[in-house]
Each structure stands twice: as C-alpha cells, then as structure tokens.
C-alpha atoms as a PDB file:
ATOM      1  CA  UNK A   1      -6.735  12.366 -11.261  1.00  0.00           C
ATOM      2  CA  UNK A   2      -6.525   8.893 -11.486  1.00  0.00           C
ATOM      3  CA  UNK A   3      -9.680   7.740 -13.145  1.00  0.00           C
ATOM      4  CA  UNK A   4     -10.846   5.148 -10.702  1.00  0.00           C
ATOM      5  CA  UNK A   5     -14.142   6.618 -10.047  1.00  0.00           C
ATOM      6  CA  UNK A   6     -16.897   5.342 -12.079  1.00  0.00           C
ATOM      7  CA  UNK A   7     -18.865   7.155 -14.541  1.00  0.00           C
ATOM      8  CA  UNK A   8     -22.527   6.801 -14.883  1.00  0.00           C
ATOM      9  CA  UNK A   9     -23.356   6.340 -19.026  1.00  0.00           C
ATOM     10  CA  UNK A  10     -27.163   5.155 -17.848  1.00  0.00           C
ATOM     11  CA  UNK A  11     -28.721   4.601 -21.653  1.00  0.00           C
ATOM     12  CA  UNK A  12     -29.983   1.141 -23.105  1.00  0.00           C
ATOM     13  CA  UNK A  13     -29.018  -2.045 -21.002  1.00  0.00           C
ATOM     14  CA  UNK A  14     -26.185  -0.386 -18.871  1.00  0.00           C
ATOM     15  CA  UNK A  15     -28.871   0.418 -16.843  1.00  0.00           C
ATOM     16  CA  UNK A  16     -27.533   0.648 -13.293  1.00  0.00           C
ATOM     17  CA  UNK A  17     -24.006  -0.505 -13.752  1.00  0.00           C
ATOM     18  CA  UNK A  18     -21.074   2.080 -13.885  1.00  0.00           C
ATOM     19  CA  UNK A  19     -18.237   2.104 -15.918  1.00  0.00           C
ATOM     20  CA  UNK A  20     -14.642   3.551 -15.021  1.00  0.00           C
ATOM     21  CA  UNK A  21     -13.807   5.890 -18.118  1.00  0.00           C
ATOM     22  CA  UNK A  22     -12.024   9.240 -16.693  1.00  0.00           C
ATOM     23  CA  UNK A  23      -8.921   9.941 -16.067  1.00  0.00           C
ATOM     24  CA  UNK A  24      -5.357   8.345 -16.830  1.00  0.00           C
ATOM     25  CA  UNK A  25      -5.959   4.742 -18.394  1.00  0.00           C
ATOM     26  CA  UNK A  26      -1.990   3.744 -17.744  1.00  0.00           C
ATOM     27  CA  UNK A  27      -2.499   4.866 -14.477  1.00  0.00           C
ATOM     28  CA  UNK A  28      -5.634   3.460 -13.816  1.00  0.00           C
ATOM     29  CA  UNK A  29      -3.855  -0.086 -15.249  1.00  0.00           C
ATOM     30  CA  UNK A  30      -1.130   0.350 -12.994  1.00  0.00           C
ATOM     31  CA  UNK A  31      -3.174   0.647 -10.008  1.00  0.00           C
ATOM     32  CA  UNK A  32      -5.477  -2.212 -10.999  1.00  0.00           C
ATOM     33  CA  UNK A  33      -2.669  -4.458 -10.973  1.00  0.00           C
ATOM     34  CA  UNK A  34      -0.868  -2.836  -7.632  1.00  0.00           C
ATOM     35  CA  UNK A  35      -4.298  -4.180  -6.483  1.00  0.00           C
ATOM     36  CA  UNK A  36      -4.312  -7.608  -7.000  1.00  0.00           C
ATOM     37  CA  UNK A  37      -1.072  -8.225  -5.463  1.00  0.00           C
ATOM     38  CA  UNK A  38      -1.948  -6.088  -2.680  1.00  0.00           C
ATOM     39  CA  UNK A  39      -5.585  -7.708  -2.255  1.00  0.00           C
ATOM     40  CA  UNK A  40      -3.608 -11.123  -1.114  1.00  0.00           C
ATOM     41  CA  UNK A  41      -0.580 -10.121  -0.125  1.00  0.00           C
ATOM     42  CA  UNK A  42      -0.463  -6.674   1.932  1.00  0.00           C
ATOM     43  CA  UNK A  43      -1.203  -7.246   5.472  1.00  0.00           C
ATOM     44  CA  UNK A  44      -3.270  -3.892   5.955  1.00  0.00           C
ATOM     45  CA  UNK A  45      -5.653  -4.272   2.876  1.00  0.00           C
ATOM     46  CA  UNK A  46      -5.743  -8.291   2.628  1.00  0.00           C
ATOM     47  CA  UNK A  47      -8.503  -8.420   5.586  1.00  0.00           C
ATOM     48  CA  UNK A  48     -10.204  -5.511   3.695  1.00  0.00           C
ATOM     49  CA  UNK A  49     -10.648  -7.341   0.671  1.00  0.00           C
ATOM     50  CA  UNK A  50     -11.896 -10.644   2.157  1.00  0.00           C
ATOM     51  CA  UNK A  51     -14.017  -8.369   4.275  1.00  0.00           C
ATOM     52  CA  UNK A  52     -16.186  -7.226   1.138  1.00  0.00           C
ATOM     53  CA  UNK A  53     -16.069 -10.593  -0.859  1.00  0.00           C
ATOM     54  CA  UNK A  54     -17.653 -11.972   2.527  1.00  0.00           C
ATOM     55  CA  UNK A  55     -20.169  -9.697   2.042  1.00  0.00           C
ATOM     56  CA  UNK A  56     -20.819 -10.356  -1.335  1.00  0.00           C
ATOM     57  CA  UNK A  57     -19.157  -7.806  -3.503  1.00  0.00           C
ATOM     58  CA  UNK A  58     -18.355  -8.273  -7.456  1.00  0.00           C
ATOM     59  CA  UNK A  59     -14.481  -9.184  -7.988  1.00  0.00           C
ATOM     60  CA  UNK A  60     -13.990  -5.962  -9.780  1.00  0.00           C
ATOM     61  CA  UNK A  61     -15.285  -4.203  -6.838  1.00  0.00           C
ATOM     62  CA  UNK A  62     -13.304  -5.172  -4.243  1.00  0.00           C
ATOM     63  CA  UNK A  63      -9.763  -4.327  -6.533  1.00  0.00           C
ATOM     64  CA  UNK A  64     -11.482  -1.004  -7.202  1.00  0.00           C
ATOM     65  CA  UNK A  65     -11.587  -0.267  -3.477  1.00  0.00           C
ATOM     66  CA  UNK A  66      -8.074  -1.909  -2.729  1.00  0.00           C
ATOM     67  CA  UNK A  67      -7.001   0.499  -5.795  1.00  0.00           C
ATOM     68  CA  UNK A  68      -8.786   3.512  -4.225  1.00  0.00           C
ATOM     69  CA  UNK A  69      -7.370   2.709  -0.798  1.00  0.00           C
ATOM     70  CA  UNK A  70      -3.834   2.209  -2.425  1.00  0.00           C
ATOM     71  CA  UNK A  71      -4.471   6.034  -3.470  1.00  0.00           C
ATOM     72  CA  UNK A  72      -5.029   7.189  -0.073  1.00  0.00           C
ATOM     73  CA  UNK A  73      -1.882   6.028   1.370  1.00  0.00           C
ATOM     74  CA  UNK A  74       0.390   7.109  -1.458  1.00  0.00           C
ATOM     75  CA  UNK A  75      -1.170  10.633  -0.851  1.00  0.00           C
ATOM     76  CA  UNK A  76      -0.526  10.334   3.069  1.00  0.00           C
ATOM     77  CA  UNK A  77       3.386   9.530   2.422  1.00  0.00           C
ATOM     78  CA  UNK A  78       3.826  11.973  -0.182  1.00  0.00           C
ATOM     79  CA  UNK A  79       2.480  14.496   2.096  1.00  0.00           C
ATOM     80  CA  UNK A  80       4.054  13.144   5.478  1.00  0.00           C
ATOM     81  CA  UNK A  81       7.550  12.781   3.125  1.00  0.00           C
ATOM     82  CA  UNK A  82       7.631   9.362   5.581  1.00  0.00           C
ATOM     83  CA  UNK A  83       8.456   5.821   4.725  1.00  0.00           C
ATOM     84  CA  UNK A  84       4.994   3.995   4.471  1.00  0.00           C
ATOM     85  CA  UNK A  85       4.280   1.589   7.726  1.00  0.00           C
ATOM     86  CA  UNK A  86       1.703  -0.994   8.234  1.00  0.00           C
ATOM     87  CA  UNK A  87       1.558  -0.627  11.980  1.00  0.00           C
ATOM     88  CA  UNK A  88       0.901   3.198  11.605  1.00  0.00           C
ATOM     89  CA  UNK A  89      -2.000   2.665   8.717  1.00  0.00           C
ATOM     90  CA  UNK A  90      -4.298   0.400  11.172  1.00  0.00           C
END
C-alpha cells in the first residue's frame, strides 16, 4: 500500500477537497519526488503530465497521477522480472 490515494475527511471547510493520509508516508515521499523528475524528464509520462496541466489540473494533481502511474509500471516489471522499456510502455 502506498498511500497515494486520497482520503475523504469532508467536515468544516475541507469541503470537497481530499487529502492523501493512508499508507506509507516515506514511501509516499519517495514517490512524490520520483514524480517530479519523471513529470519533465521521462519520455513516456512527460506528454502525460503536460496533457493534464493543458487541461487545467492542480500541480499536485498531475504528480499524484505521474506517482500513481510510476506504481503501475514498477508492478508490471516486478511481475514480468523484465528490464523496464519505454518503447514497450506506449
């Protein structure tokens, strides 16, 4: 589990934002970070992050979806026991 889904905590003026509490929190900080660098400089999830700040989505968001997507092809190595490649994740 590594925490990156967000939590609804809906009392007083949080109304309708989330916050990300679960899970590992030095994971979670790891991933955040993986994020940024991979947000500008990986050549598979750069377009996807300029994809949703084009259409308008909060900062935070679009490293929360890089993280998420960073997730899902750490899982697909570990399982395929395969060196990661970019060609083969477009």
């Amino acid at each position: 589990m590594t925490g990156l889904a967000a939590v609804p905590h809906d009392s007083g003026t949080m109304r309708g934002r989330r916050m990300i509490a679960g899970g590992r929190r030095s994971l979670r900080h790891v991933l955040f970070q993986a994020a940024l660098a991979a947000a500008c400089h990986n050549p598979v999830l750069k377009p996807l992050a300029k994809r949703l700040k084009t259409r308008g989505k909060r900062h935070k968001f679009v490293i929360i979806a890089i993280a998420r997507r960073l997730v899902t092809i750490v899982n697909a190595v570990l399982k395929a026991a395969t060196p990661w490649r970019s060609e083969a994740s477009t």
